[in-house]
PDB file of N, CA and C in Angstrom:
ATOM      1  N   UNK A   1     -30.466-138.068  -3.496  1.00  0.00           N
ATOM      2  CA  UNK A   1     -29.643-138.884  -2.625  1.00  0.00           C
ATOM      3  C   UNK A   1     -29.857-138.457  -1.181  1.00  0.00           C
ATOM      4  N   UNK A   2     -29.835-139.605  -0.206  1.00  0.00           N
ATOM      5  CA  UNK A   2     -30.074-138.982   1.167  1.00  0.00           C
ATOM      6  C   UNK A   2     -28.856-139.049   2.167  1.00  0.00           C
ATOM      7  N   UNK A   3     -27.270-138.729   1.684  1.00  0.00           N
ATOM      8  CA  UNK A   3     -26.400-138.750   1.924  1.00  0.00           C
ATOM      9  C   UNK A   3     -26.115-136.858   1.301  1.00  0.00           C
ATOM     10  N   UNK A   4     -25.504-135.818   2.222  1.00  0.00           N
ATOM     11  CA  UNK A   4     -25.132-134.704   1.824  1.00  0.00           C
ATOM     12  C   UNK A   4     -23.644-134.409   1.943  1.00  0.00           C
ATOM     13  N   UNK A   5     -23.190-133.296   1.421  1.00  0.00           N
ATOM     14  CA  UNK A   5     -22.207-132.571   1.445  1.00  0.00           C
ATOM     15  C   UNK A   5     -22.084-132.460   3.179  1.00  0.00           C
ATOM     16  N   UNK A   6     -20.952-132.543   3.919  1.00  0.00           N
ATOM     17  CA  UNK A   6     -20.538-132.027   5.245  1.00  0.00           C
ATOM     18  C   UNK A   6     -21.606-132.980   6.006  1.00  0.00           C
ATOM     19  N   UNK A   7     -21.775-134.307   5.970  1.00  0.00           N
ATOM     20  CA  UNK A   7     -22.756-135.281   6.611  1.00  0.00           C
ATOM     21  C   UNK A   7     -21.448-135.775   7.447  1.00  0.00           C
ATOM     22  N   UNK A   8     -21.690-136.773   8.248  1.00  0.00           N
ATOM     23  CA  UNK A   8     -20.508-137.218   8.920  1.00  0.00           C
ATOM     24  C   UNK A   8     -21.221-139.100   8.414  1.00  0.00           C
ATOM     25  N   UNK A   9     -20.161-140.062   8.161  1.00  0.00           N
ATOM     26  CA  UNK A   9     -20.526-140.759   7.875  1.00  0.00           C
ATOM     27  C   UNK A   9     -19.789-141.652   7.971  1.00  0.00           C
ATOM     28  N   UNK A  10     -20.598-143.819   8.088  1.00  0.00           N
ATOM     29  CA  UNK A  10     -19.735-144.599   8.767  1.00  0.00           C
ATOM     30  C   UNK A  10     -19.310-145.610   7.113  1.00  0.00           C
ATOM     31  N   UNK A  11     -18.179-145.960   6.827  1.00  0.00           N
ATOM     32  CA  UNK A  11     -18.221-146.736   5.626  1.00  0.00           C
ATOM     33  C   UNK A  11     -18.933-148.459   6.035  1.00  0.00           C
ATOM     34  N   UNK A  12     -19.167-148.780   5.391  1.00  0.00           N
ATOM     35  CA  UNK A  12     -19.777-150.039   5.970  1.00  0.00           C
ATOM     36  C   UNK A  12     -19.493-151.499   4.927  1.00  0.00           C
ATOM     37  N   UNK A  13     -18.419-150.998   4.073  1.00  0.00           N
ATOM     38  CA  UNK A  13     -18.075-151.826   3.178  1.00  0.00           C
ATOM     39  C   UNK A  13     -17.252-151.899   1.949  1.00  0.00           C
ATOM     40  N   UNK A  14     -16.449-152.462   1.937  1.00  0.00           N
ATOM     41  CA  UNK A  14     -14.723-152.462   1.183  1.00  0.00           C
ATOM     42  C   UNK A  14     -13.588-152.156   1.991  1.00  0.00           C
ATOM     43  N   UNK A  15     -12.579-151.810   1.303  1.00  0.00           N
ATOM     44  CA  UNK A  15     -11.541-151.924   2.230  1.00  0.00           C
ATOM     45  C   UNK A  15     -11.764-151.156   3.146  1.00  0.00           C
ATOM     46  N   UNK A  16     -12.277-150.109   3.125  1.00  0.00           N
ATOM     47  CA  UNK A  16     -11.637-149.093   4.230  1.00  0.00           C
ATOM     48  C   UNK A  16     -13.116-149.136   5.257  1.00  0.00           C
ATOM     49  N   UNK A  17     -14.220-150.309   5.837  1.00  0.00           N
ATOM     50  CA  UNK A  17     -14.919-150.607   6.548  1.00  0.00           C
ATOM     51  C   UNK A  17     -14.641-150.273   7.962  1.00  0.00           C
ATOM     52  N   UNK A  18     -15.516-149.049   8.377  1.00  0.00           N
ATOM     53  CA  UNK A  18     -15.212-148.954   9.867  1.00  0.00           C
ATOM     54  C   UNK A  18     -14.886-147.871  10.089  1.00  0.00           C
ATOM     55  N   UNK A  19     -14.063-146.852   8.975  1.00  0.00           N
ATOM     56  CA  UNK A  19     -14.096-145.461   8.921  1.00  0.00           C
ATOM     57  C   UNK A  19     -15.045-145.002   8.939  1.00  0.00           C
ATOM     58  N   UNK A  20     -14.639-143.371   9.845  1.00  0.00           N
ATOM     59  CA  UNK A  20     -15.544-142.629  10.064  1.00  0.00           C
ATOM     60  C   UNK A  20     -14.685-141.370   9.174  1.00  0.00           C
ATOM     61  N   UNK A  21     -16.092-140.761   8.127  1.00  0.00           N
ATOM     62  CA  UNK A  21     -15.498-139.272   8.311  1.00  0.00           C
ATOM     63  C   UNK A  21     -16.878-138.191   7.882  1.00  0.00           C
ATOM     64  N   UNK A  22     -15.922-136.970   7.003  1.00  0.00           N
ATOM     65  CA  UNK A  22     -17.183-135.928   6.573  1.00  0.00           C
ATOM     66  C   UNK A  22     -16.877-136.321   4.941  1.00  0.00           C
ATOM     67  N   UNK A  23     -18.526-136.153   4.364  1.00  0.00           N
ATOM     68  CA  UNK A  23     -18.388-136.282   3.111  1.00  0.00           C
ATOM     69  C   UNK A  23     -17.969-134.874   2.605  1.00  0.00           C
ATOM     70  N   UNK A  24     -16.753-134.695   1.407  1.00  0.00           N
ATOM     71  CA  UNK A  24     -16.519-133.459   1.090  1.00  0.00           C
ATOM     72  C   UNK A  24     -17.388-133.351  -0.759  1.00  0.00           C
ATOM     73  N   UNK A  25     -17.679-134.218  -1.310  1.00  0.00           N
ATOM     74  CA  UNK A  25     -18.266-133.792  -2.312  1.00  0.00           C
ATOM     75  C   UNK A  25     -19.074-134.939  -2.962  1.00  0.00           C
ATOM     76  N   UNK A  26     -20.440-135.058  -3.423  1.00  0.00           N
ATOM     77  CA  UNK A  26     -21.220-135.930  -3.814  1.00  0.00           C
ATOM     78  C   UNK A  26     -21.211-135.485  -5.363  1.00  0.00           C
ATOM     79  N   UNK A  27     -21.711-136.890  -5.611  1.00  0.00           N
ATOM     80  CA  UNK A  27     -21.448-137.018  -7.197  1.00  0.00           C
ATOM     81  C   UNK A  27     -23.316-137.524  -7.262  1.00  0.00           C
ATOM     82  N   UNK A  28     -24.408-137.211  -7.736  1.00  0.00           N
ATOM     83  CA  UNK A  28     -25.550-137.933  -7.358  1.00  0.00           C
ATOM     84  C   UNK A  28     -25.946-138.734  -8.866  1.00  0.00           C
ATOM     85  N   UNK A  29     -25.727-138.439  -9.819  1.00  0.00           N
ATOM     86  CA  UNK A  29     -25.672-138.856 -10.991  1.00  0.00           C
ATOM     87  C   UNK A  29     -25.163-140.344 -10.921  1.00  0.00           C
ATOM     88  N   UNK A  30     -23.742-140.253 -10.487  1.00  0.00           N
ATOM     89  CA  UNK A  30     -23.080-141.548 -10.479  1.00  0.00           C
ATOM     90  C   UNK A  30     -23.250-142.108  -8.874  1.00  0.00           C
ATOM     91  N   UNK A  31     -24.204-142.140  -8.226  1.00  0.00           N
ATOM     92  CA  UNK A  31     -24.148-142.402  -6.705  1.00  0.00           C
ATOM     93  C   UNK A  31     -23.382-142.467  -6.440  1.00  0.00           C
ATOM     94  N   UNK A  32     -22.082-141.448  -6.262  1.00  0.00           N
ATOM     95  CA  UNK A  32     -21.107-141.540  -5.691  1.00  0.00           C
ATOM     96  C   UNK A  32     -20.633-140.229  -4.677  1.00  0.00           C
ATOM     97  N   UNK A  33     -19.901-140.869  -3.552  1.00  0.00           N
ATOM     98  CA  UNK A  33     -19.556-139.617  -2.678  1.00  0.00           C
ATOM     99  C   UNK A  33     -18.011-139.738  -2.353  1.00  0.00           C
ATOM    100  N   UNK A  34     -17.396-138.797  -2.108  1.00  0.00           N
ATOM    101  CA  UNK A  34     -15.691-138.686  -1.466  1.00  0.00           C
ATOM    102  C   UNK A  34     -15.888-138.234  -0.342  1.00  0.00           C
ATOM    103  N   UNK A  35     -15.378-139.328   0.729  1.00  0.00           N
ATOM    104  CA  UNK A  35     -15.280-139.215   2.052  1.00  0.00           C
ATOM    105  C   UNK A  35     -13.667-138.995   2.413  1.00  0.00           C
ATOM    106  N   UNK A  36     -13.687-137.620   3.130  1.00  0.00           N
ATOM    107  CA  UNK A  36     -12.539-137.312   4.048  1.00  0.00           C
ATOM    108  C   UNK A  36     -11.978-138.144   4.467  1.00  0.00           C
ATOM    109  N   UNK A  37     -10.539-138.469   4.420  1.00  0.00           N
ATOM    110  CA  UNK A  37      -9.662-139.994   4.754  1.00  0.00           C
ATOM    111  C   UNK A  37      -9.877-141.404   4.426  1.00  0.00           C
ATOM    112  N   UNK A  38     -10.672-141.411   3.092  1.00  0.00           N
ATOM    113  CA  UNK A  38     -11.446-142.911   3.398  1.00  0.00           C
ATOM    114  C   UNK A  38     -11.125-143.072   1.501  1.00  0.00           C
ATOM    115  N   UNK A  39     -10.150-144.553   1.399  1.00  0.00           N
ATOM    116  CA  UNK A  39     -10.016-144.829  -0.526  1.00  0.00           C
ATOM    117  C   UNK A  39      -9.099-143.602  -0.650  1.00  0.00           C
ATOM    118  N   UNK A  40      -8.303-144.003  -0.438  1.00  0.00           N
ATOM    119  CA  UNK A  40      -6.589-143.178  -0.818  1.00  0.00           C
ATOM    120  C   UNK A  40      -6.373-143.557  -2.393  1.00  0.00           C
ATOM    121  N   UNK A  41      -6.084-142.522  -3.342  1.00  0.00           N
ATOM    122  CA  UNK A  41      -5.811-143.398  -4.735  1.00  0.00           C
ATOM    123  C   UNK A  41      -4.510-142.536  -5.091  1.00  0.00           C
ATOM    124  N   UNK A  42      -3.622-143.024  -6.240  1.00  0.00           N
ATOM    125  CA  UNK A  42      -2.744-142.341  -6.545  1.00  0.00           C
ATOM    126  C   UNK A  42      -2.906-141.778  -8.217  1.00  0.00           C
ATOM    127  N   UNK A  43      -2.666-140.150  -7.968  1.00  0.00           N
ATOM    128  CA  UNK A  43      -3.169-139.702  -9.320  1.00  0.00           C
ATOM    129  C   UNK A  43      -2.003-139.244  -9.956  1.00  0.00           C
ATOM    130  N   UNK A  44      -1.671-138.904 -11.096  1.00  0.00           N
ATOM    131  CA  UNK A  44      -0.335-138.768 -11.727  1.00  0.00           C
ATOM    132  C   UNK A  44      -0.511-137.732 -11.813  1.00  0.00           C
ATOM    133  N   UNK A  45       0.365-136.632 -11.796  1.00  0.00           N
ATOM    134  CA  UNK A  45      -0.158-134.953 -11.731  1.00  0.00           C
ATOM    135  C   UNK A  45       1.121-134.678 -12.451  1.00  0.00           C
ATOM    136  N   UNK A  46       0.616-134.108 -13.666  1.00  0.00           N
ATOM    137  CA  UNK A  46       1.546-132.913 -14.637  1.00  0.00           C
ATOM    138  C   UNK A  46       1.965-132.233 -14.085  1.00  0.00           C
ATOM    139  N   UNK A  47       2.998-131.261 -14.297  1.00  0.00           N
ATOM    140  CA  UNK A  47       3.001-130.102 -13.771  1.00  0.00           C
ATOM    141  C   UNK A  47       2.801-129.028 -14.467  1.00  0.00           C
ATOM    142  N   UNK A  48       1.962-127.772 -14.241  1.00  0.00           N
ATOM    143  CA  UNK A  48       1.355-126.738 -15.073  1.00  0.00           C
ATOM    144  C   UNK A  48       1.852-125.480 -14.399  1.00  0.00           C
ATOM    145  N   UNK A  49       1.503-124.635 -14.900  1.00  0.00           N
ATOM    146  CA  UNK A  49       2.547-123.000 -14.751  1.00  0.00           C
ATOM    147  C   UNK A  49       1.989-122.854 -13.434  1.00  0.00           C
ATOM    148  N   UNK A  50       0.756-122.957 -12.745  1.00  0.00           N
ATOM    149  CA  UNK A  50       0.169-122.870 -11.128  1.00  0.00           C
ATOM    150  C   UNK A  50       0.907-123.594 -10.735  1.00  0.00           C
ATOM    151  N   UNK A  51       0.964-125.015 -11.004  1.00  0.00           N
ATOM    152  CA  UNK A  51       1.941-125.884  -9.330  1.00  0.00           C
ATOM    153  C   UNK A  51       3.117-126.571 -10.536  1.00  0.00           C
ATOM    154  N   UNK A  52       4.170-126.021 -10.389  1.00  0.00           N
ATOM    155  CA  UNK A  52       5.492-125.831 -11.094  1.00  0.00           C
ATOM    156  C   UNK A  52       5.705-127.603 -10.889  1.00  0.00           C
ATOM    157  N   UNK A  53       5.292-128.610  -9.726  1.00  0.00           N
ATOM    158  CA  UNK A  53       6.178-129.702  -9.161  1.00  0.00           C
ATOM    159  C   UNK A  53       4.975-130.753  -9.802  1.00  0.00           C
ATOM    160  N   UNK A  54       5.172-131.431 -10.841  1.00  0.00           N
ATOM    161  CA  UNK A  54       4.439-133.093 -11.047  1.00  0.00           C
ATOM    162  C   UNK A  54       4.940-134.038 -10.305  1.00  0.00           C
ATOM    163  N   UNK A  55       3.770-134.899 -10.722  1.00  0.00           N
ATOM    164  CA  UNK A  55       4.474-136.065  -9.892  1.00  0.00           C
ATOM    165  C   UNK A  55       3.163-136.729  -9.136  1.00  0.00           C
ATOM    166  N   UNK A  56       3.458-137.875  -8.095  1.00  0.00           N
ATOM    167  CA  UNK A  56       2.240-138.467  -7.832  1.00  0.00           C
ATOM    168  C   UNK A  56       1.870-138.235  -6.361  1.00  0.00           C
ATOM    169  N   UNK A  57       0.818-138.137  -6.856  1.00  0.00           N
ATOM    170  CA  UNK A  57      -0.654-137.163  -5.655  1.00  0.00           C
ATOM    171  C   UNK A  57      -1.360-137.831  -4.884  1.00  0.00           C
ATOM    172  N   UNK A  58      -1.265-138.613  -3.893  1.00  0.00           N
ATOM    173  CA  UNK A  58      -2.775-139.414  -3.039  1.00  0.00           C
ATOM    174  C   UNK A  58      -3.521-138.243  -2.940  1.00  0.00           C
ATOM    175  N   UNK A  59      -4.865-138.524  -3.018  1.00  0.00           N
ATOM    176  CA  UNK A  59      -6.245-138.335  -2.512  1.00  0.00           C
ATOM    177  C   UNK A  59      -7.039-138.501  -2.829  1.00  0.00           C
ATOM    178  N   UNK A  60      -8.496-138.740  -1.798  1.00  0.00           N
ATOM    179  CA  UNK A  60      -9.604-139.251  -1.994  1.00  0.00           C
ATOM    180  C   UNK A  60     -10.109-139.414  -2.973  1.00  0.00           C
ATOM    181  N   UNK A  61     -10.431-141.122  -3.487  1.00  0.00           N
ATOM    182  CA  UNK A  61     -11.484-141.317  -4.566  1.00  0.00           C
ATOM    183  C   UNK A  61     -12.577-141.491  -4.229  1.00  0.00           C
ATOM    184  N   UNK A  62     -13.589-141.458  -5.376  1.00  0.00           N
ATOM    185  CA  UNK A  62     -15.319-141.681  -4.868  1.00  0.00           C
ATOM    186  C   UNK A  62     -15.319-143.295  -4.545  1.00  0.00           C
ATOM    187  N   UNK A  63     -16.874-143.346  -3.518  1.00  0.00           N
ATOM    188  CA  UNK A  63     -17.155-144.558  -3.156  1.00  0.00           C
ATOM    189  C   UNK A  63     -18.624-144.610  -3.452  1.00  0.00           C
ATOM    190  N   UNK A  64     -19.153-145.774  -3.492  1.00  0.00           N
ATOM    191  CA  UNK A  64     -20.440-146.299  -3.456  1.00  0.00           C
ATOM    192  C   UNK A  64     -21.689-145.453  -2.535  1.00  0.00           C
ATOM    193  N   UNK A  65     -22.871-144.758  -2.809  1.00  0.00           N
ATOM    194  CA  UNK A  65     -23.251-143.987  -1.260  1.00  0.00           C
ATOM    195  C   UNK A  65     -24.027-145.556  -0.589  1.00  0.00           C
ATOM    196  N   UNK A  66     -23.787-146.298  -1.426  1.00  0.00           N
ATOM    197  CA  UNK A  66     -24.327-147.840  -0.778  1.00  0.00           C
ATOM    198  C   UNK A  66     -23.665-148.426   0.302  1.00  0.00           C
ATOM    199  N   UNK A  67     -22.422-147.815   0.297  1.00  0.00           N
ATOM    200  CA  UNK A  67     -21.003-148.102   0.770  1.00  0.00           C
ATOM    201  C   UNK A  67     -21.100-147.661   2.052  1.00  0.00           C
ATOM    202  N   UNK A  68     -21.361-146.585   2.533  1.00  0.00           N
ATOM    203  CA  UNK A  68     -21.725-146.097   3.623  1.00  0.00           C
ATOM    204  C   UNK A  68     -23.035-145.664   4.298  1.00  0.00           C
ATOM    205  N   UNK A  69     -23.238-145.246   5.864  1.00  0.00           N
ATOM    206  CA  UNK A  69     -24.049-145.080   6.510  1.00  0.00           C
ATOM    207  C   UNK A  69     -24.214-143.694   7.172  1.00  0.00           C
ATOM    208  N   UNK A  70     -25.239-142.527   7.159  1.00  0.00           N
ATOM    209  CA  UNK A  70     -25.221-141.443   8.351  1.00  0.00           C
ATOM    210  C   UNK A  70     -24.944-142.032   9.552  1.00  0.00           C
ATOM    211  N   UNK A  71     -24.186-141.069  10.126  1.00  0.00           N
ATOM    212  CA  UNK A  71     -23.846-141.174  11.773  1.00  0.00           C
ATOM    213  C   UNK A  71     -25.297-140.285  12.236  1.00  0.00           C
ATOM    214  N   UNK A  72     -25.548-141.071  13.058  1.00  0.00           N
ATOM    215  CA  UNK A  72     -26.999-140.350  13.871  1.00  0.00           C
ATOM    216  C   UNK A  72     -26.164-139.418  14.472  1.00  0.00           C
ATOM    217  N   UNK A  73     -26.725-137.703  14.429  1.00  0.00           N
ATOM    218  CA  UNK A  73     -26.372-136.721  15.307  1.00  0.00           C
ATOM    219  C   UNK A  73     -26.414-137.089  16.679  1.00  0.00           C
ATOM    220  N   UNK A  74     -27.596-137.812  17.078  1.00  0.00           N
ATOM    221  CA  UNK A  74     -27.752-137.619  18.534  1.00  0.00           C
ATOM    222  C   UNK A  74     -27.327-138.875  19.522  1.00  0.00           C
ATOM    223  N   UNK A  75     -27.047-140.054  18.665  1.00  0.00           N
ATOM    224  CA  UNK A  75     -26.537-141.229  19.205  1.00  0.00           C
ATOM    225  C   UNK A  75     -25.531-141.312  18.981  1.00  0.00           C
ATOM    226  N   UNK A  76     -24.553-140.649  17.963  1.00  0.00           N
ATOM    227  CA  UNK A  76     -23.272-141.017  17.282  1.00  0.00           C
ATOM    228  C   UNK A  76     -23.232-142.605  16.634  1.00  0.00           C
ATOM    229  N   UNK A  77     -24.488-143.318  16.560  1.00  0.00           N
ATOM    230  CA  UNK A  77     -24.508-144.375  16.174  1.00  0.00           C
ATOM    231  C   UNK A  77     -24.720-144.229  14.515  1.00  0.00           C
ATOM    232  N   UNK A  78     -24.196-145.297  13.520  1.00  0.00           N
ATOM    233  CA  UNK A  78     -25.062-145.587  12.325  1.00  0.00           C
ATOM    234  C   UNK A  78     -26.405-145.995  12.198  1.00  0.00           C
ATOM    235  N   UNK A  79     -26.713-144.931  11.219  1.00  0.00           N
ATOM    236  CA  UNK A  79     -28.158-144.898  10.920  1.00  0.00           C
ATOM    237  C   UNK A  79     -28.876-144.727   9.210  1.00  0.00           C
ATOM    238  N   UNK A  80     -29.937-145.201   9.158  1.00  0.00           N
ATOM    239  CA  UNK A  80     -30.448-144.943   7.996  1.00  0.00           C
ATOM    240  C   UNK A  80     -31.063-143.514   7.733  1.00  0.00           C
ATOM    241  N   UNK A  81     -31.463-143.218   6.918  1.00  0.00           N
ATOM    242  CA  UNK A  81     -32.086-141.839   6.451  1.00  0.00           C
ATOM    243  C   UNK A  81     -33.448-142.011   6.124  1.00  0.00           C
ATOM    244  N   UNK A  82     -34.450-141.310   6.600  1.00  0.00           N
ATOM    245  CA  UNK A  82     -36.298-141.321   6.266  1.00  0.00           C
ATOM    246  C   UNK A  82     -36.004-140.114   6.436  1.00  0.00           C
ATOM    247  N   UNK A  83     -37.458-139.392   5.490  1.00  0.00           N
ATOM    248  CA  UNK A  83     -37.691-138.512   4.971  1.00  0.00           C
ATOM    249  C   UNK A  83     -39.398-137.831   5.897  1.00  0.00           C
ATOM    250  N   UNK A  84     -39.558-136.849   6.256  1.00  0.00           N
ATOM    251  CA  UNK A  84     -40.586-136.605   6.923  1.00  0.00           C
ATOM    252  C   UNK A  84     -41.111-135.253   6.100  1.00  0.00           C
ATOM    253  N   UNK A  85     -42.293-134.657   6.233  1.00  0.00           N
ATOM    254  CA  UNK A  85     -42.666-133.840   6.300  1.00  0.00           C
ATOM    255  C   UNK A  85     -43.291-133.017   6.981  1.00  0.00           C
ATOM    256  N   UNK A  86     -42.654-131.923   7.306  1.00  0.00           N
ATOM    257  CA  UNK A  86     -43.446-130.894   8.152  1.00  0.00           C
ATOM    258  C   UNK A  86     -44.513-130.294   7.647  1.00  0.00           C
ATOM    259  N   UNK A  87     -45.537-129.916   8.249  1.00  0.00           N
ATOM    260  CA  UNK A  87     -46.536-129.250   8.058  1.00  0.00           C
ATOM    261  C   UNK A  87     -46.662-127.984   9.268  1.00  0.00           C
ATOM    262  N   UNK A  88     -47.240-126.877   7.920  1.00  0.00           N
ATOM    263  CA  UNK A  88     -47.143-125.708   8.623  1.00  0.00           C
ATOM    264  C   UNK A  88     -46.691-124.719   8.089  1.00  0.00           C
ATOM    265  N   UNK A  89     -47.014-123.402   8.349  1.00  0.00           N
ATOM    266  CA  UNK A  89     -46.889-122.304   7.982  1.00  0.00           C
ATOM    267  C   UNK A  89     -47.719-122.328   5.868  1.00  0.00           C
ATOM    268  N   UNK A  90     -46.976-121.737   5.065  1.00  0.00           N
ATOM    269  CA  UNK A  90     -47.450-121.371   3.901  1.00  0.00           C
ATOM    270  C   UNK A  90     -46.930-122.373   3.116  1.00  0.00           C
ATOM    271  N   UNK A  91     -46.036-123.735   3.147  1.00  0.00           N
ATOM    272  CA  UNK A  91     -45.991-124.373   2.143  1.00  0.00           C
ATOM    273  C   UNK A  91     -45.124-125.710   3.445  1.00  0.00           C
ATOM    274  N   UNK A  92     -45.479-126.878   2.829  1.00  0.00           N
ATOM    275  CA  UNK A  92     -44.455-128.219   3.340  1.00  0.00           C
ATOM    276  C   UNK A  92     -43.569-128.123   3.256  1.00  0.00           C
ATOM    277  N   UNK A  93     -42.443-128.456   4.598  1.00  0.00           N
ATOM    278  CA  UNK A  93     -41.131-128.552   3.983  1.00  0.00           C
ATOM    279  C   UNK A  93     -40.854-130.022   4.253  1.00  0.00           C
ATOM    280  N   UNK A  94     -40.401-130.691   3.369  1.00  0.00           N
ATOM    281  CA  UNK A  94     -39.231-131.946   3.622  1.00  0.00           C
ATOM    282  C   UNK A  94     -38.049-132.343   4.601  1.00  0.00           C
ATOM    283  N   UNK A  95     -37.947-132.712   5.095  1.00  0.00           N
ATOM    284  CA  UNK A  95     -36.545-132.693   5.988  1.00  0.00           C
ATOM    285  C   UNK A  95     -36.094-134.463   6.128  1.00  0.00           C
ATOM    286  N   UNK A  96     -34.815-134.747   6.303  1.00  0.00           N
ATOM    287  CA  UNK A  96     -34.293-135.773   6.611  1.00  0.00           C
ATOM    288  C   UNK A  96     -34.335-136.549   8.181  1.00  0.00           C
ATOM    289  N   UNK A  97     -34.484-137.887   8.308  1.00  0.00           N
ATOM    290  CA  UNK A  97     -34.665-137.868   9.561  1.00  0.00           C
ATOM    291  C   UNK A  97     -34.235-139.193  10.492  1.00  0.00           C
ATOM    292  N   UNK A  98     -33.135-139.419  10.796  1.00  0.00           N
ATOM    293  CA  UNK A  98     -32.414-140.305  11.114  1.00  0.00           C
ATOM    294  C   UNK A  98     -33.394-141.567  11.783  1.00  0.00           C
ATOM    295  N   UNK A  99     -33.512-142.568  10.922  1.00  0.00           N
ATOM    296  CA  UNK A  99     -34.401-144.125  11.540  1.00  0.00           C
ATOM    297  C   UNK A  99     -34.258-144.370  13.304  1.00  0.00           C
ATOM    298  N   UNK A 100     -33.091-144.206  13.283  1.00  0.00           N
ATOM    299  CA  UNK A 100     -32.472-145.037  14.967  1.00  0.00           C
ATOM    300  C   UNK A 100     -33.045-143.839  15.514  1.00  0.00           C
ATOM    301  N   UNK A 101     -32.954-142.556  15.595  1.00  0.00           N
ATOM    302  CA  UNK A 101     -33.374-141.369  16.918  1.00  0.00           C
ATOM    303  C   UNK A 101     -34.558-140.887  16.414  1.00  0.00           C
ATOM    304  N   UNK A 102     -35.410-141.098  15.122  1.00  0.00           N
ATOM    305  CA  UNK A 102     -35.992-139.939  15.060  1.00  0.00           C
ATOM    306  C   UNK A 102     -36.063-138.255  15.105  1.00  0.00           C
ATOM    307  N   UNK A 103     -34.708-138.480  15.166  1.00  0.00           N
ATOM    308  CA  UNK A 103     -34.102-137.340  14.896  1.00  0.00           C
ATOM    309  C   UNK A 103     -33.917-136.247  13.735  1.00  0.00           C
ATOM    310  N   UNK A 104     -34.396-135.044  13.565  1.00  0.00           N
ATOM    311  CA  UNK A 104     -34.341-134.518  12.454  1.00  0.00           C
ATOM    312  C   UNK A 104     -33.085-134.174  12.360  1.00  0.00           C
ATOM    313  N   UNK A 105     -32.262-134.363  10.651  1.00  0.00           N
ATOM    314  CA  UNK A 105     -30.613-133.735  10.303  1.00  0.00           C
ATOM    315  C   UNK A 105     -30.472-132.503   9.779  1.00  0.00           C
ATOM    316  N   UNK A 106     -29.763-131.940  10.769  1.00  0.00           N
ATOM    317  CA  UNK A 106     -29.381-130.385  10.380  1.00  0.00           C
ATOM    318  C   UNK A 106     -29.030-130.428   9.215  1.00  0.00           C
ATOM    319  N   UNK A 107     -29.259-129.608   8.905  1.00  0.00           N
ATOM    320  CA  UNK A 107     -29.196-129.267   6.766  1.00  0.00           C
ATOM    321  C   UNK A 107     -28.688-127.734   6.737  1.00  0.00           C
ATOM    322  N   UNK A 108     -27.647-127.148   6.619  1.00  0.00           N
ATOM    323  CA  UNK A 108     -27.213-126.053   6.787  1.00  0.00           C
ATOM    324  C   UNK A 108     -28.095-124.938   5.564  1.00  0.00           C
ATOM    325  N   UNK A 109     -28.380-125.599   4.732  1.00  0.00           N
ATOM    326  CA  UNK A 109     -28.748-124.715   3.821  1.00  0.00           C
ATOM    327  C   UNK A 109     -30.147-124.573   3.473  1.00  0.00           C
ATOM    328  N   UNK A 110     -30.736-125.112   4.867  1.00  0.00           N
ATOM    329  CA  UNK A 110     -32.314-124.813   5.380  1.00  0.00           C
ATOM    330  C   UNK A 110     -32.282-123.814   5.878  1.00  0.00           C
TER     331      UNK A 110
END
């Protein structure tokens, strides 16, 4: 998937169109991602010997990664994702690379 963990990203379709946030966890199996403030759902929560209080819970459900767009780092605009390769040193590396700037995306765990 070319949508990551801690990406900042624009929704671009369903209700909540036009939000901006950070993705907090990708699902890549089911193309799905949970975006920070974005598809509020209500979950019914037991209560178990850790959190003594049940009862009902908003927060984030998954969305489509079709659903949304990268925010270009360097334009703050929406953008698509291409894939480049560097050449150099002892082996290729891959990197992500925003369509609109040409911009390569910081990847923390490069």
């Amino acid at each position: 998937m070319k949508i990551r963990k801690d990406d900042m990203v624009l929704v671009i379709g369903g209700n909540d169109r036009g939000k901006r946030g950070k993705v907090l966890k990708v699902y890549p199996d089911k193309q799905r991602i949970i975006v920070e403030g974005v598809r509020f759902i209500k979950k019914h929560q037991r209560p178990t010997q850790t959190q003594q209080q049940g009862g009902i819970v908003k927060r984030e459900g998954p969305i489509h990664v079709s659903n949304v767009m990268l925010i270009d780092p360097k334009s703050g605009k929406p953008s698509r994702v291409g894939r480049k390769v560097l050449t150099g040193g002892e082996r290729n590396q891959r990197v992500r690379v925003a369509k609109v700037s040409n911009e390569m995306i910081h990847d923390e765990r490069r």
